[in-house]
C-alpha atoms as a PDB file:
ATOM      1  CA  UNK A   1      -5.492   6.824  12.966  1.00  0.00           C
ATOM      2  CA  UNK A   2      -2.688   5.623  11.609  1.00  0.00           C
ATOM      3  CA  UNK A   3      -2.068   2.931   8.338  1.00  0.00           C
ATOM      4  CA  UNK A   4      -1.532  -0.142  11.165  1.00  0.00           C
ATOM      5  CA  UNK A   5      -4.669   0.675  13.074  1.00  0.00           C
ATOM      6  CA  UNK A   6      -2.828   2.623  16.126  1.00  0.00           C
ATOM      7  CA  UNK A   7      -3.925   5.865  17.917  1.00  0.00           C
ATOM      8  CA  UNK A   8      -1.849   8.646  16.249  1.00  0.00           C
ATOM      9  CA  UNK A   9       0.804   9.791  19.251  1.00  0.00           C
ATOM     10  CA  UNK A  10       1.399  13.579  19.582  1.00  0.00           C
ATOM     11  CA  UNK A  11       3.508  14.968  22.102  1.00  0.00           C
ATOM     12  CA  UNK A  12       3.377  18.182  23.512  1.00  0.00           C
ATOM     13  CA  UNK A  13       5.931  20.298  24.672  1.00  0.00           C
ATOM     14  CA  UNK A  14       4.267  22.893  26.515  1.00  0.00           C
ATOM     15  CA  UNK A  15       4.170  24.554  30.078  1.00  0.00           C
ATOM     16  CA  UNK A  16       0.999  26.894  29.744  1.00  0.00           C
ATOM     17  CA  UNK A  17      -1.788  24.600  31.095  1.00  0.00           C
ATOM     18  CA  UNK A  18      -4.928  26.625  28.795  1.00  0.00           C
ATOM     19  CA  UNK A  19      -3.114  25.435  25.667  1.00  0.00           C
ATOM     20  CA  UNK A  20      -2.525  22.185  26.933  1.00  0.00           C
ATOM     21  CA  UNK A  21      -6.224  21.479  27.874  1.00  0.00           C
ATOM     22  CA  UNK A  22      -7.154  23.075  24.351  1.00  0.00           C
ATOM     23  CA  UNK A  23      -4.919  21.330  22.372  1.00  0.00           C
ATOM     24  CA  UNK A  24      -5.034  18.248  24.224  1.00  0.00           C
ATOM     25  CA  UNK A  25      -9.022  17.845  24.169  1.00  0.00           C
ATOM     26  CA  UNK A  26      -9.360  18.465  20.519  1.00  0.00           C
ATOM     27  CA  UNK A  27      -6.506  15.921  19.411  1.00  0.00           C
ATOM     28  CA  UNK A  28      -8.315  13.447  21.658  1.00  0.00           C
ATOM     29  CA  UNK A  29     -11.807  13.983  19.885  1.00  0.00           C
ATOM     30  CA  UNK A  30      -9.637  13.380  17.068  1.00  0.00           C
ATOM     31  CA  UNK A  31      -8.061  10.009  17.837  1.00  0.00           C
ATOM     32  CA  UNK A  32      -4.703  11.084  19.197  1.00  0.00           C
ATOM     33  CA  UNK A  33      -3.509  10.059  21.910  1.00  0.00           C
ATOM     34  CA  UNK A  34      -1.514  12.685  23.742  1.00  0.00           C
ATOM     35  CA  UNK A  35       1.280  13.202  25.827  1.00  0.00           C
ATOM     36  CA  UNK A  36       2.191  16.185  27.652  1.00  0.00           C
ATOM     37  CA  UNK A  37       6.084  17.306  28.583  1.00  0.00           C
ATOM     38  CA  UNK A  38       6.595  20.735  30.614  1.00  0.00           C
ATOM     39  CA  UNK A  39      10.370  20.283  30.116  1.00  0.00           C
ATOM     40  CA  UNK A  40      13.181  20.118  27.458  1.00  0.00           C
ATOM     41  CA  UNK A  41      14.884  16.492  29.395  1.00  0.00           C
ATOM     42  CA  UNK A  42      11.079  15.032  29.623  1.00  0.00           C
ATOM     43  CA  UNK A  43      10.643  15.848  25.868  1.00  0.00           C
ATOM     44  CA  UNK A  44      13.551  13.596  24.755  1.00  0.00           C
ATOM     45  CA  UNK A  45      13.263  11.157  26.517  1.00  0.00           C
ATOM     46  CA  UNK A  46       9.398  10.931  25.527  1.00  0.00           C
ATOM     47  CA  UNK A  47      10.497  10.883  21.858  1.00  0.00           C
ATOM     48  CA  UNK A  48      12.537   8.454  22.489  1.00  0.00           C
ATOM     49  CA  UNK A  49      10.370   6.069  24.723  1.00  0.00           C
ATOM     50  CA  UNK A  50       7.220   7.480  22.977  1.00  0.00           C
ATOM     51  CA  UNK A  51       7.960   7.273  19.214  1.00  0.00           C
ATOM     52  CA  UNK A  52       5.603   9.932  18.832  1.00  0.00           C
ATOM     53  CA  UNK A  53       4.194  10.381  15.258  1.00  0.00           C
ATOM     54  CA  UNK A  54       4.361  14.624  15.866  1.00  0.00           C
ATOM     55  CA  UNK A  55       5.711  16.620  17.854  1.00  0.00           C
ATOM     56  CA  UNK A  56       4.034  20.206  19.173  1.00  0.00           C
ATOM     57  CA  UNK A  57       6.980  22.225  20.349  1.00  0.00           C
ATOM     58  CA  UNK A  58       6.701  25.720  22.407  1.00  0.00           C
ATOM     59  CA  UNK A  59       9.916  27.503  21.551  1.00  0.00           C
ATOM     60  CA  UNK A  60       9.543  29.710  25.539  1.00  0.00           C
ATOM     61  CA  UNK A  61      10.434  26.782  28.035  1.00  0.00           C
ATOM     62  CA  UNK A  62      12.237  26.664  31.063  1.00  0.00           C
ATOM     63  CA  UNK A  63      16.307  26.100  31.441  1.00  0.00           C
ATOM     64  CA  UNK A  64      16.143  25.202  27.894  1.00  0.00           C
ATOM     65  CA  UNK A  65      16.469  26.927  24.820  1.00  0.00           C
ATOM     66  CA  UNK A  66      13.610  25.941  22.473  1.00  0.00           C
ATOM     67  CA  UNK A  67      15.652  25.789  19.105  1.00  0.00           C
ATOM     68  CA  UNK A  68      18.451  23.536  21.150  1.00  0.00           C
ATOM     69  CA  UNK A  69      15.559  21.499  22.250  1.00  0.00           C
ATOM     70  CA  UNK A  70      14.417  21.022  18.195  1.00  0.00           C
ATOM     71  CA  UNK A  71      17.905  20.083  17.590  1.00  0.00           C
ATOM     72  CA  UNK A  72      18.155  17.799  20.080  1.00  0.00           C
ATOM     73  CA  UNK A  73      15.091  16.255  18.731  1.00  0.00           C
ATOM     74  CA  UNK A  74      15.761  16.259  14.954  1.00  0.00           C
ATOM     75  CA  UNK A  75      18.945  14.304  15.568  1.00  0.00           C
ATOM     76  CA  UNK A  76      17.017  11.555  17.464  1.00  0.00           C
ATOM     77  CA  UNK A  77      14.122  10.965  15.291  1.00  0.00           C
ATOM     78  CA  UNK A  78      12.544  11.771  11.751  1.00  0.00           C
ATOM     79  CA  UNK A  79       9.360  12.868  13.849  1.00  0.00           C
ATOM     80  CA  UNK A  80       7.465  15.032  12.398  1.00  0.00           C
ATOM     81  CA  UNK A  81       8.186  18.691  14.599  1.00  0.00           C
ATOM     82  CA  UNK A  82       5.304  21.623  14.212  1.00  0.00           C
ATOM     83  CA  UNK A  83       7.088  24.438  16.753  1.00  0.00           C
ATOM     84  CA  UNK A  84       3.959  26.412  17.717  1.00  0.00           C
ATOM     85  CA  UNK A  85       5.655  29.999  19.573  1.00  0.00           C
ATOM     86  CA  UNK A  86       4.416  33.366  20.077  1.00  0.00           C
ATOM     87  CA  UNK A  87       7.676  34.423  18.510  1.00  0.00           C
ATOM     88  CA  UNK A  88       6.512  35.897  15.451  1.00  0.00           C
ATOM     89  CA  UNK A  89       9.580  37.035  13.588  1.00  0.00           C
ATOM     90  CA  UNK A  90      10.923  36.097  10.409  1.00  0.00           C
ATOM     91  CA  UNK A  91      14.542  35.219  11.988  1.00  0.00           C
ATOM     92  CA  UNK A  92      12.896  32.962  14.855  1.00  0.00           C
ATOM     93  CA  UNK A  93      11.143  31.048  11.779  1.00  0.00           C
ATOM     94  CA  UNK A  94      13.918  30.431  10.078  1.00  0.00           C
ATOM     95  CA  UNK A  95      16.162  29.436  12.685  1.00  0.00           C
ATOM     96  CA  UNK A  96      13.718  26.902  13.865  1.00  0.00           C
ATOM     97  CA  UNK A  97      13.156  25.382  10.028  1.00  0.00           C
ATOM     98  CA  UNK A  98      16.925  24.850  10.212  1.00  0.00           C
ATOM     99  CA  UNK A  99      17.224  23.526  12.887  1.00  0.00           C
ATOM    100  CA  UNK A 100      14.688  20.577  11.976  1.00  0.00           C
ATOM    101  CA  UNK A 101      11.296  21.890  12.313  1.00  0.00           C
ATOM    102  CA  UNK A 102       9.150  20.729   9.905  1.00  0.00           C
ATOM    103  CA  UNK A 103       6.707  23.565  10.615  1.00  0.00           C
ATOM    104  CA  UNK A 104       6.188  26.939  12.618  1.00  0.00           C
ATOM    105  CA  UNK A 105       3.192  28.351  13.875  1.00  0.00           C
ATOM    106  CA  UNK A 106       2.859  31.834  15.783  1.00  0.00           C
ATOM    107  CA  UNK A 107       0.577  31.861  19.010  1.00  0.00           C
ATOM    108  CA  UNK A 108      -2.158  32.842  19.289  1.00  0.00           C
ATOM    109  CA  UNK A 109      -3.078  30.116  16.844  1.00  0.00           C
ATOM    110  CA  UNK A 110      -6.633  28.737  15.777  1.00  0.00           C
ATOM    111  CA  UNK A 111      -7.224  24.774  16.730  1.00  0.00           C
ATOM    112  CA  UNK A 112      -8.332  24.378  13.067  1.00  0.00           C
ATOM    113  CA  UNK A 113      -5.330  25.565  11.542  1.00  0.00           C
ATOM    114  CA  UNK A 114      -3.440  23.675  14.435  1.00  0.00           C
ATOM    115  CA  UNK A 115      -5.552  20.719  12.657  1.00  0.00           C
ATOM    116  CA  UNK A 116      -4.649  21.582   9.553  1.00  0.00           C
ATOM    117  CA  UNK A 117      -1.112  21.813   9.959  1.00  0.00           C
ATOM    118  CA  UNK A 118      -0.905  18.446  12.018  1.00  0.00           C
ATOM    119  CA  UNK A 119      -2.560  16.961   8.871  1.00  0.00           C
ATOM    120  CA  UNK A 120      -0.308  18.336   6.599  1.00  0.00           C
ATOM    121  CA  UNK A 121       2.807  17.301   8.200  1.00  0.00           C
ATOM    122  CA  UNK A 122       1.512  13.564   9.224  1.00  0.00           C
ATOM    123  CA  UNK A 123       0.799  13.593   5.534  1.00  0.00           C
ATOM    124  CA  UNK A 124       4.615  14.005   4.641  1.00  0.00           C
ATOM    125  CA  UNK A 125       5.628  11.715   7.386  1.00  0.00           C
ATOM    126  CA  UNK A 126       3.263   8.872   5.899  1.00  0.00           C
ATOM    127  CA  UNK A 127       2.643   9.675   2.234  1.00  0.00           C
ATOM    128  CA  UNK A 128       1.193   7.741  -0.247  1.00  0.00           C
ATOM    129  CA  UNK A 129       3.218   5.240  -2.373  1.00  0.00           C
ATOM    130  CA  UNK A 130       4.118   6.734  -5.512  1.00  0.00           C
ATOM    131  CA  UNK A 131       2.100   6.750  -8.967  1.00  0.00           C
ATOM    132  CA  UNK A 132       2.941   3.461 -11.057  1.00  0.00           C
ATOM    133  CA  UNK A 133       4.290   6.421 -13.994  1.00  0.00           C
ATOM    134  CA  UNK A 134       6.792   7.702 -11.699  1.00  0.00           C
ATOM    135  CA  UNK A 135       9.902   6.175 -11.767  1.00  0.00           C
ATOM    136  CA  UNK A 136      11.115   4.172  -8.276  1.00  0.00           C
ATOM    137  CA  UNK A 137      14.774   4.834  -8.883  1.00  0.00           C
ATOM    138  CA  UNK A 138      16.500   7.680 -10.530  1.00  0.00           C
ATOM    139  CA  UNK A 139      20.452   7.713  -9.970  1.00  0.00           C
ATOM    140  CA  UNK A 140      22.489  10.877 -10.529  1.00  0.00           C
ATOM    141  CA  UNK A 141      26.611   9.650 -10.504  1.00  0.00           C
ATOM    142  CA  UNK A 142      26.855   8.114  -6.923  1.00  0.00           C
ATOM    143  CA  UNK A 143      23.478   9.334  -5.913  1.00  0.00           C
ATOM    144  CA  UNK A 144      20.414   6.834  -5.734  1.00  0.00           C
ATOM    145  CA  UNK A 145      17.039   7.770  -4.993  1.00  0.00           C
ATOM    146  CA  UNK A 146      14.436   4.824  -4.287  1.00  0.00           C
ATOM    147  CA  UNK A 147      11.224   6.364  -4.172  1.00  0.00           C
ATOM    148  CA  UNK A 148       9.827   2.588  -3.446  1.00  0.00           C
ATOM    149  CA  UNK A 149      11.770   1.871  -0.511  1.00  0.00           C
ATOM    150  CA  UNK A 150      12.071   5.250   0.763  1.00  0.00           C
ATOM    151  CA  UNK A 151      15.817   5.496   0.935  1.00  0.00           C
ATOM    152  CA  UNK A 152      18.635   7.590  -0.492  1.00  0.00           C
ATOM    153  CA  UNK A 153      22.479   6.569  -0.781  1.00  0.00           C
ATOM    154  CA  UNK A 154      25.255   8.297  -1.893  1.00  0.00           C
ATOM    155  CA  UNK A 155      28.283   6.805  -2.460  1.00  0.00           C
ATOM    156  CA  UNK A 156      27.067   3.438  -1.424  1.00  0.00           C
ATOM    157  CA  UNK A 157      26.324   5.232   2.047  1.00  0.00           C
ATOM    158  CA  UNK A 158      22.460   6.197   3.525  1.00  0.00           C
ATOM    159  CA  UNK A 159      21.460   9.403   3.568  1.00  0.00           C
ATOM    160  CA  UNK A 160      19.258   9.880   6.453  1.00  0.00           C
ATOM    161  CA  UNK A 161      16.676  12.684   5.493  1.00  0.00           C
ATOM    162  CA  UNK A 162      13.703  13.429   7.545  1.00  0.00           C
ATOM    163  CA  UNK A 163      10.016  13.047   6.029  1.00  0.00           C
ATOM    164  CA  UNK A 164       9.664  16.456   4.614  1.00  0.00           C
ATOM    165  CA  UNK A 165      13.322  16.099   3.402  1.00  0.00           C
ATOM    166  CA  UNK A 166      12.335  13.549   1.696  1.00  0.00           C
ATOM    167  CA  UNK A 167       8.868  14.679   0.439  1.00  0.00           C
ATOM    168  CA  UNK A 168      10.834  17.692  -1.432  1.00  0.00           C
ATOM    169  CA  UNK A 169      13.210  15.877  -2.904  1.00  0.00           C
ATOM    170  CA  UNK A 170      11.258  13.549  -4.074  1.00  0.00           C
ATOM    171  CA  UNK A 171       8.625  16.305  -5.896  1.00  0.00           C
ATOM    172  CA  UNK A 172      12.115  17.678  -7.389  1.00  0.00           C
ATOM    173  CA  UNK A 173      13.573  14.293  -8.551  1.00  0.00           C
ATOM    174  CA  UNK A 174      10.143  12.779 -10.083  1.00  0.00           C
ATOM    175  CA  UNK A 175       9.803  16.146 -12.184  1.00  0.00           C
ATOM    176  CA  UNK A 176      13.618  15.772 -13.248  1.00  0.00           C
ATOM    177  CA  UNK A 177      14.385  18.947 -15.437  1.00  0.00           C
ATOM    178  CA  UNK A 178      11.456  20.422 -15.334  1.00  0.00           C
ATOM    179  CA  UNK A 179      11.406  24.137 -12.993  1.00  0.00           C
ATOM    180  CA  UNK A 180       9.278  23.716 -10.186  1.00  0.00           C
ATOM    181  CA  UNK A 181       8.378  27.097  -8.825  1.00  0.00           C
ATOM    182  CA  UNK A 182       8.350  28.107  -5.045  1.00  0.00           C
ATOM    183  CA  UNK A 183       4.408  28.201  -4.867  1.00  0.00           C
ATOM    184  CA  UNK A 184       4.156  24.421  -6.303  1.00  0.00           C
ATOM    185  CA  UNK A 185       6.693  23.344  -4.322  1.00  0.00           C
ATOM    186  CA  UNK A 186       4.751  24.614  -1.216  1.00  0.00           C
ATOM    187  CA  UNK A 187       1.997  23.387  -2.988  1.00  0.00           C
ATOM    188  CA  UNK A 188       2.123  19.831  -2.970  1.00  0.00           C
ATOM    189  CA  UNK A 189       4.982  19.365  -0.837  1.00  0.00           C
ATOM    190  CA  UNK A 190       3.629  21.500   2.446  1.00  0.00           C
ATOM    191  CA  UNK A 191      -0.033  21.786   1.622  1.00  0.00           C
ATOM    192  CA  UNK A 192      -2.478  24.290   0.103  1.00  0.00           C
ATOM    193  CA  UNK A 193      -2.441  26.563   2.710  1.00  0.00           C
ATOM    194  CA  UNK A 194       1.686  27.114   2.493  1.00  0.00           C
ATOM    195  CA  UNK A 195       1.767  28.903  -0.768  1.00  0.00           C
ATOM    196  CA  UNK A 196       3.386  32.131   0.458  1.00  0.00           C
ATOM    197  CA  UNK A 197       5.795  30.546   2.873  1.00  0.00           C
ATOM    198  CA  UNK A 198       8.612  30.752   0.851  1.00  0.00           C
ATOM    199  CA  UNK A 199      11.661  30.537   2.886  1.00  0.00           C
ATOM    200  CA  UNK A 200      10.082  27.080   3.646  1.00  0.00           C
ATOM    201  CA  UNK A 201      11.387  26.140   0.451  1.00  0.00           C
ATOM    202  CA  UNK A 202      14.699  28.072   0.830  1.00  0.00           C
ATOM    203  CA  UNK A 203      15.514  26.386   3.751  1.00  0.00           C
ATOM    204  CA  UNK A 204      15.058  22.722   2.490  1.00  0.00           C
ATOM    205  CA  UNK A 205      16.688  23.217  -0.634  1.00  0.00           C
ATOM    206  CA  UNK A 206      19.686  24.509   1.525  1.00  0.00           C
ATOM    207  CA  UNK A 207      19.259  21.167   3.811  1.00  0.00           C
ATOM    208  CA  UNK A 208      19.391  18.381   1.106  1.00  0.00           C
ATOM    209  CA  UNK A 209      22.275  20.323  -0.799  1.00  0.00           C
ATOM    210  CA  UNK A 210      24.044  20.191   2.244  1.00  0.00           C
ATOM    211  CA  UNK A 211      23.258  16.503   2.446  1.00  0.00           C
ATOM    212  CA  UNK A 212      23.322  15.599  -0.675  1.00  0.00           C
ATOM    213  CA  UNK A 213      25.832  17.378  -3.132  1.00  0.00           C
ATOM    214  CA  UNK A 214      29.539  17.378  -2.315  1.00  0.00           C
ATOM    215  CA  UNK A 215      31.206  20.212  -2.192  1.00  0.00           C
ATOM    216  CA  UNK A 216      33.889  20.145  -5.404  1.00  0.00           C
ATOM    217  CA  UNK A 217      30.672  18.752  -7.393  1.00  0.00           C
ATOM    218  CA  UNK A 218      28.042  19.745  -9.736  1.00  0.00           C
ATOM    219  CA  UNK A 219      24.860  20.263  -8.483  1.00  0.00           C
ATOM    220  CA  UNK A 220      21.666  17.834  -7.745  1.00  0.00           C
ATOM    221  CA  UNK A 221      19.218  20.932  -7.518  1.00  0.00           C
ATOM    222  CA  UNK A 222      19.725  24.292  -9.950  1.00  0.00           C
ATOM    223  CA  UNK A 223      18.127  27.413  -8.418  1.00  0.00           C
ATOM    224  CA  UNK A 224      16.606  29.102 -11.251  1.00  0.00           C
ATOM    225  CA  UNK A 225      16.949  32.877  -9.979  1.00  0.00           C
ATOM    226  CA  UNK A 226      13.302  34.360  -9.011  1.00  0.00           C
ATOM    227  CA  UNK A 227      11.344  31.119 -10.195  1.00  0.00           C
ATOM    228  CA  UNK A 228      12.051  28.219  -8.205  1.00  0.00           C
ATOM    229  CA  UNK A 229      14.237  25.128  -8.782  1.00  0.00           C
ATOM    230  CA  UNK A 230      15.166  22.106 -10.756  1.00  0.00           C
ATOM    231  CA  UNK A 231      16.546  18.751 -10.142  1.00  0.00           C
ATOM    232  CA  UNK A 232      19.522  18.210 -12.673  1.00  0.00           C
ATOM    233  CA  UNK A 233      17.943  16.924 -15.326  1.00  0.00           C
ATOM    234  CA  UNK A 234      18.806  13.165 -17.068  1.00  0.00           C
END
């Protein structure tokens, strides 16, 4: 259930009718309720009419192309998007974390971790409010960061970052300075079960630097080489 007392929506995007009915009954024991698209056109236009709070997306639908279809999506909505595929490679994985995904799961996939992963990501799309000892605004030159009001300008202009945009950077920006490696990063941004996913990490950094540092200028996130990464510090 969600913080105002709704049903938690999911929508599924899914034409194989087993995984439907499996995923479908054990979100509804759950609380959710569900909705079910076979197509890529039915799909946006039920995250748009739908506001679902996650989105289960099978990359192997018809007259679409699955990663065009999580495009689509991500520039619609900050949903949170779990692609769930039985394409298992490395490339597919990445290409779908760029293109907006918050997650990627490889068929044939256990309804627990299914659970699991739902959790995880509803947790980044609704997190908690932040510790009174971290600070609710940090500013780097033009950039501004309020962790309070969950928004990000630059130049005077928004930023629009999705939730688990948003969850890194702000795990990077509260720890200003310090190195956060890969694992802690997966850690508390993802979840505890995300600790070797670490092109996760690679792939987010590479999406708020592309949002969020201009091109001539110095950087808001250091890579430190083999260890993980640092916000610039103060």
């Amino acid at each position: 259930m969600s913080d105002s007392g709704r049903r938690t929506k999911a929508l599924l995007v899914e034409d194989d009718p087993n995984i439907v009915d499996l995923v479908r009954s054990n979100l509804a024991v759950r609380g959710f309720d569900t909705s079910v698209s076979l197509d890529g056109a039915r799909a946006l236009e039920l995250v748009e009419t739908e506001s679902p709070d996650i989105v289960l997306l099978d990359l192997m639908l018809p007259e679409i192309d699955g990663f065009e279809l999580c495009r689509q999506m991500r520039e619609r909505s900050a949903v949170g998007i779990i692609v769930v595929s039985a394409r298992g490679g490395q490339q597919d994985k990445v290409t779908a974390l760029n293109f907006g995904a918050d997650d990627y799961m490889t068929k044939p996939f256990g309804i627990e971790e299914l659970l699991a992963r739902i959790t995880a990501t509803l947790r980044r799309t609704r997190p908690a409010e932040p510790v009174e000892a971290s600070p609710l605004r940090i500013e780097v030159g033009d950039l501004v960061i309020d962790l309070d009001m969950r928004l990000v300008t630059r130049g005077g202009e928004v930023v629009h970052l999705t939730p688990t945009e948003f969850a890194l950077l702000r795990e990077l920006a509260v720890n200003r300075g310090k190195l956060l490696t890969h694992a802690q990063l997966l850690r508390r941004v993802w979840g505890p079960g995300y600790a070797t996913e670490t092109e996760y990490v690679r792939v987010y950094v590479r999406r708020l630097r592309a949002k969020l540092e201009n091109g001539g200028g110095p950087p808001v996130i250091i890579t430190q080489p083999r260890a993980g990464y640092r916000f610039v510090p103060g």
